[in-house]
Protein backbone atom coordinates (compact mmCIF):
# COMPACT_ATOMS: atom_id res chain seq x y z
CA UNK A 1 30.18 43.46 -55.96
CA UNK A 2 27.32 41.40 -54.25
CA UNK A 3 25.17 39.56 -56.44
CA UNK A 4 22.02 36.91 -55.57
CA UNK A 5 23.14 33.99 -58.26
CA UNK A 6 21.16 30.66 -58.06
CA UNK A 7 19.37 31.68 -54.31
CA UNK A 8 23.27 32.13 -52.84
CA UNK A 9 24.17 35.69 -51.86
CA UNK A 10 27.71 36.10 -53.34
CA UNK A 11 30.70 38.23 -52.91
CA UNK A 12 32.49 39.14 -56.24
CA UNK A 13 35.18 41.38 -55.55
CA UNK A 14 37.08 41.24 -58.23
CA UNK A 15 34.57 42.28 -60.71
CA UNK A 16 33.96 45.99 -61.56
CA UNK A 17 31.14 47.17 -61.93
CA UNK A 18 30.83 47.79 -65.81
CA UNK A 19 31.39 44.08 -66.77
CA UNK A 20 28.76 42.52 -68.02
CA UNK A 21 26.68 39.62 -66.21
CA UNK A 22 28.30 36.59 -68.33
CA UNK A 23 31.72 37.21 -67.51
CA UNK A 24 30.90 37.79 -63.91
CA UNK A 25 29.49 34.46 -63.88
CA UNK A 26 31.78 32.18 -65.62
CA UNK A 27 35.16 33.82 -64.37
CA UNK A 28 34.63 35.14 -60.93
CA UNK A 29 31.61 32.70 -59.57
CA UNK A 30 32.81 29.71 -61.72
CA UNK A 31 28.91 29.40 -63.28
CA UNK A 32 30.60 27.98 -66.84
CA UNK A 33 26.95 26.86 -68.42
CA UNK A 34 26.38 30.14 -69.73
CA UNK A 35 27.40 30.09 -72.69
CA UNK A 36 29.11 33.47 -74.92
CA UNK A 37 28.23 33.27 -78.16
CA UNK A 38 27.84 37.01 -80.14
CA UNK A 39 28.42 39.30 -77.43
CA UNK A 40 25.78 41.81 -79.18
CA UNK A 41 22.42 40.18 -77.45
CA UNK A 42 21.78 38.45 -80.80
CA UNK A 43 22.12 34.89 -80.55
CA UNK A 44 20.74 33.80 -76.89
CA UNK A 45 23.50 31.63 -75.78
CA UNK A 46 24.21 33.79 -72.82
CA UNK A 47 20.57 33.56 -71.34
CA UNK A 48 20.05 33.59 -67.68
CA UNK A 49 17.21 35.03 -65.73
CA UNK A 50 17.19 38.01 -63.87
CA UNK A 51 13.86 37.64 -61.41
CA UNK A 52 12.47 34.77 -63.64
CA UNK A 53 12.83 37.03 -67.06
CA UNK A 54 15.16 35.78 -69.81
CA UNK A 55 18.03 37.94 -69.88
CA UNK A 56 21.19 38.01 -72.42
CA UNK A 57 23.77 38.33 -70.16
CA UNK A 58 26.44 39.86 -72.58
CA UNK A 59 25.28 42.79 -72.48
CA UNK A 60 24.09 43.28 -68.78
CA UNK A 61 26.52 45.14 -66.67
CA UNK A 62 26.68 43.74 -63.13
CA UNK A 63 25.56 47.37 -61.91
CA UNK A 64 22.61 47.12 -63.22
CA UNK A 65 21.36 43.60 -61.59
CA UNK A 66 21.70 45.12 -58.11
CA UNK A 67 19.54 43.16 -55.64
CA UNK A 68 17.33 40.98 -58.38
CA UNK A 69 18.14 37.82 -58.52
CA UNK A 70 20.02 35.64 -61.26
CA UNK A 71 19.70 32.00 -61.99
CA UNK A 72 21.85 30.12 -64.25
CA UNK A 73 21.26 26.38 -66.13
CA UNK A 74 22.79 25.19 -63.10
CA UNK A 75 20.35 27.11 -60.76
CA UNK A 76 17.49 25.63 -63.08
CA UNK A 77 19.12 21.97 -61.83
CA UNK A 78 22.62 21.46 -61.26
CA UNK A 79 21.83 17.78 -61.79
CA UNK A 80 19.88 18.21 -65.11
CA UNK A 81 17.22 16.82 -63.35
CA UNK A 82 14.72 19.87 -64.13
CA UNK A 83 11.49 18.71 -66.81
CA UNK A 84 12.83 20.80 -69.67
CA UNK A 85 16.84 19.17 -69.25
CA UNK A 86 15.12 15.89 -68.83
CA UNK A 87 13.20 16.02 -72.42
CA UNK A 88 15.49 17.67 -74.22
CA UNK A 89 18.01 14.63 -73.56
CA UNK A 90 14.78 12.07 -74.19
CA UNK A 91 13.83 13.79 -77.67
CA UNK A 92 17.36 14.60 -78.97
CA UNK A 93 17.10 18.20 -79.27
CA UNK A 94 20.49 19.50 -79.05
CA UNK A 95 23.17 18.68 -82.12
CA UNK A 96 25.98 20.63 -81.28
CA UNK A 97 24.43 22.03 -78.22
CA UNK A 98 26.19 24.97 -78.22
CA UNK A 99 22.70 27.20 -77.87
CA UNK A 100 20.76 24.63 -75.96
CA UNK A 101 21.44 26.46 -72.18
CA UNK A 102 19.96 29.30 -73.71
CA UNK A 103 17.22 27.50 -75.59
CA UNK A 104 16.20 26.05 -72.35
CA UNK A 105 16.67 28.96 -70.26
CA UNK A 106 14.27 30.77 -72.16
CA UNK A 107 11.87 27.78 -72.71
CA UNK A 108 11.75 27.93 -68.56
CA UNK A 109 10.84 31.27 -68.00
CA UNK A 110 8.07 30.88 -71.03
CA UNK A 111 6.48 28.08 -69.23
CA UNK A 112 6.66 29.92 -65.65
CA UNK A 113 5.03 32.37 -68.07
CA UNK A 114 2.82 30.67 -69.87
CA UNK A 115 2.28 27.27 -68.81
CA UNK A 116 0.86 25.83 -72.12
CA UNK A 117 1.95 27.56 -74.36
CA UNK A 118 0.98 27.80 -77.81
CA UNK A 119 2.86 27.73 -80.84
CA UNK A 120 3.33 31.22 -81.70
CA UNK A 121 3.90 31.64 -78.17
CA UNK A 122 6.78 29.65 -78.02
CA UNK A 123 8.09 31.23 -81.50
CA UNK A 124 8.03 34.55 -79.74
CA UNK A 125 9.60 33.35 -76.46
CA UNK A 126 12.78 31.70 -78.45
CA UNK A 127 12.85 33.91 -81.46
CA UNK A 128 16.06 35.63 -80.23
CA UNK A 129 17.41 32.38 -79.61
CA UNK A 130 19.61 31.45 -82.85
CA UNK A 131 20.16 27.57 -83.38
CA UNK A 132 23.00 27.06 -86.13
CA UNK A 133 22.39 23.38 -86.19
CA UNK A 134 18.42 24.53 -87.22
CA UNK A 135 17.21 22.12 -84.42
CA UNK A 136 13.96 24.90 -83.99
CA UNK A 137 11.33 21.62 -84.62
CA UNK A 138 12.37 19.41 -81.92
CA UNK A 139 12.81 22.18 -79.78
CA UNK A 140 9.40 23.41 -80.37
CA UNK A 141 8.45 19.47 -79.56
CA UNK A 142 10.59 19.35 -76.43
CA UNK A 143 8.78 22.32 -75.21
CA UNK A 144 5.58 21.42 -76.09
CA UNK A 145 6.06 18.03 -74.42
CA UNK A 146 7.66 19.55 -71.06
CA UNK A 147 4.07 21.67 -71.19
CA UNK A 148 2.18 18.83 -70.59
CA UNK A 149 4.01 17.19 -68.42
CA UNK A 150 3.83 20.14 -66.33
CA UNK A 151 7.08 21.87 -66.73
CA UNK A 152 7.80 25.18 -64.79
């Protein structure tokens, strides 16, 4: 299996083809900051994007990425050095952080989206995206504030 993960063209060949995209990543290309969470689609931890859309991963099979490419949290900025990492740290967001790849993985493709987004906007972009800790406000805030400062 051949998959285009974070720009790199890699060689998976232990993973069959029915497996789906998360596990591919964390145990074959060693990509651990995708997180599982449900397994069902449900929750969002497992976000990546698949040619700049948010994706659940869980329930991707590899076969069905084929030549599009993937990027994971540490494709976004392997040194967390990308707008959205930066204010999330600055405004506190995550408690447990179990959810935050996710939360920011789909807060990037909204803003490549829709650069200033509104409100409702961003509602609809994270609304499959399930925080236990209930940290929606200051995520709403760190998005909002990545917005302006130009975040893509």
């Amino acid at each position: 299996m051949k998959l285009k993960i974070n720009g790199e063209q890699r060689e998976l060949p232990q993973v069959d083809p029915t497996t789906p995209l998360l596990w591919a990543l964390r145990d074959e290309a060693g990509l651990t900051g995708t997180k599982f969470g449900c397994g069902m689609a449900q929750c969002g931890a497992c976000t990546v994007h698949v040619d700049g859309q948010a994706t659940r991963s869980c329930v991707l099979p590899v076969s069905q990425v084929g030549e599009r490419e993937v990027t994971t949290i540490e494709g976004l900025s392997p040194d967390g050095s990308h707008p959205l990492q930066k204010v999330w740290v600055e405004l506190g967001v995550a408690q447990c952080g179990y959810c935050q790849v996710g939360q920011i993985m789909s807060a990037a493709a909204l803003l490549e989206a829709i650069p200033d987004p509104t409100d409702d906007d961003i509602d609809a972009a994270l609304a499959g995206n399930i925080c236990r800790c209930g940290t929606y406000p200051r995520i709403r805030a760190a998005i909002r504030q990545a917005a302006k400062e130009g975040a893509k």
